[in-house]
Protein backbone atom coordinates (compact mmCIF):
# COMPACT_ATOMS: atom_id res chain seq x y z
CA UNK A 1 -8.89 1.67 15.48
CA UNK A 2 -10.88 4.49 13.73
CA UNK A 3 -11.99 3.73 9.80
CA UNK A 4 -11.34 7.75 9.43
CA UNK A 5 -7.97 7.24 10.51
CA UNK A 6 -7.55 5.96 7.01
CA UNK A 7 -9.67 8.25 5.23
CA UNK A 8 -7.29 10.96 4.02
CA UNK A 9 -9.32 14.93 4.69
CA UNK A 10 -9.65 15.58 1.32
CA UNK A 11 -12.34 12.91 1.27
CA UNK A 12 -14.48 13.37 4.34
CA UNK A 13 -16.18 16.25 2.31
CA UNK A 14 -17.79 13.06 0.39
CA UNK A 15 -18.99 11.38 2.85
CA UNK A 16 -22.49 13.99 3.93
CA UNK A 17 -22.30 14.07 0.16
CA UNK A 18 -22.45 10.21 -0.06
CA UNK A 19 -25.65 10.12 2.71
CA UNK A 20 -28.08 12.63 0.97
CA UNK A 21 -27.44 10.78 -2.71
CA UNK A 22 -27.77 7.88 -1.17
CA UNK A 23 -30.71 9.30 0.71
CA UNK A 24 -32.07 10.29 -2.83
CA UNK A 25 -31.35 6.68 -4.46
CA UNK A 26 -33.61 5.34 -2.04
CA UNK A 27 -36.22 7.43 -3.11
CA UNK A 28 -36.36 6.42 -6.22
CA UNK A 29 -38.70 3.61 -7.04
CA UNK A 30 -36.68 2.64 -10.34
CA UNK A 31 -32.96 1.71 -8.32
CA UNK A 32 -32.87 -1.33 -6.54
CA UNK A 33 -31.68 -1.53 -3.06
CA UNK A 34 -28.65 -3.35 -3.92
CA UNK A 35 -27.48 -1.42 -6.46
CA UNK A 36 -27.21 1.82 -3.88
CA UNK A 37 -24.07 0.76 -2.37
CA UNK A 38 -22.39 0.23 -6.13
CA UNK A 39 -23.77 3.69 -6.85
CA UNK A 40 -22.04 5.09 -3.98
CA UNK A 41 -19.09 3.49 -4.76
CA UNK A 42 -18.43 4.94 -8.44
CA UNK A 43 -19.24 8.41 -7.62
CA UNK A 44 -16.64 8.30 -4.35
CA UNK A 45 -13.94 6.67 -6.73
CA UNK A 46 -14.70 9.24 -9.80
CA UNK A 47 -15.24 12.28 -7.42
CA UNK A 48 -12.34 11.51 -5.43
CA UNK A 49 -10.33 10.57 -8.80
CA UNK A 50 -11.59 14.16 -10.21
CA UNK A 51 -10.52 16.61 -7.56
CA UNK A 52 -7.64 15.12 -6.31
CA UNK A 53 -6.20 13.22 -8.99
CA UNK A 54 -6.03 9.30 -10.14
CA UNK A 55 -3.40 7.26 -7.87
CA UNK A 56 -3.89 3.90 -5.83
CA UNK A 57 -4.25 6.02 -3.00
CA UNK A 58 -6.98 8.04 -4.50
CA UNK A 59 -8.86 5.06 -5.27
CA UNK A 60 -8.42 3.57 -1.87
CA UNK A 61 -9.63 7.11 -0.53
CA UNK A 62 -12.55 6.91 -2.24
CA UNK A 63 -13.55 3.27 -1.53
CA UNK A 64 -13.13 4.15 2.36
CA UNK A 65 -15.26 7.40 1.75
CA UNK A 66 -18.30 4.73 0.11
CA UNK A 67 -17.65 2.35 3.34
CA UNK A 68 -17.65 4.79 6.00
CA UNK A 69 -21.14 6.79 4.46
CA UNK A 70 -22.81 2.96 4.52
CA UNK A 71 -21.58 1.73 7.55
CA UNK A 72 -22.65 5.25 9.08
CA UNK A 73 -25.99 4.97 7.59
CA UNK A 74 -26.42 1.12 8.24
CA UNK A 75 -25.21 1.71 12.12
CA UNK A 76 -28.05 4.61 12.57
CA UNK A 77 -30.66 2.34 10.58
CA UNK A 78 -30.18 -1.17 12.65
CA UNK A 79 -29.40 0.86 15.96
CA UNK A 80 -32.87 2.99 16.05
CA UNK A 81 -34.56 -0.68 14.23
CA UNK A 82 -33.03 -2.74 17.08
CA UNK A 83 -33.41 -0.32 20.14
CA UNK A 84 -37.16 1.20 19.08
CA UNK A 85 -38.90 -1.00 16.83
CA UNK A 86 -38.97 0.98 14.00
CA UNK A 87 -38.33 -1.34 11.39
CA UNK A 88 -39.33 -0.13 8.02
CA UNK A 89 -41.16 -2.42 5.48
């Protein structure tokens, strides 16, 4: 089963979107690391919300949109950790 088989393609526009300010978050000294994922979260619901209108399935949209950018990111991350040693401290 494929997470994007649930993601509606109205959404996967947000997704790239969701990487690089994501990307940007963790740049910024002043956001904690856990708070990232919550970030992500509220901008995919409001975005998603925004342009294509406020309904469960909007919502649901958008939360998918948040998990697949993380899990993306997180499977790229612990995959080049685990197979080169490139952990970052």
């Amino acid at each position: 089963m494929n997470l994007l088989d649930f993601l509606n393609q109205n959404y996967y526009m947000l997704v790239p979107a969701l990487w690089v300010i994501g990307y940007a978050l963790k740049q910024t000294p002043k956001v904690p690391d856990w708070s990232i994922v919550w970030i992500l979260l509220m901008i995919s619901v409001s975005a998603g919300s925004l342009a294509f209108g406020f309904s469960f399935e909007g919502l649901l949209n958008g939360i998918v949109a948040a998990g697949v950018a993380v899990l993306g990111h997180q499977m790229i991350k612990q995959t080049s950790e685990g197979a080169y040693g490139n952990k970052k401290k």
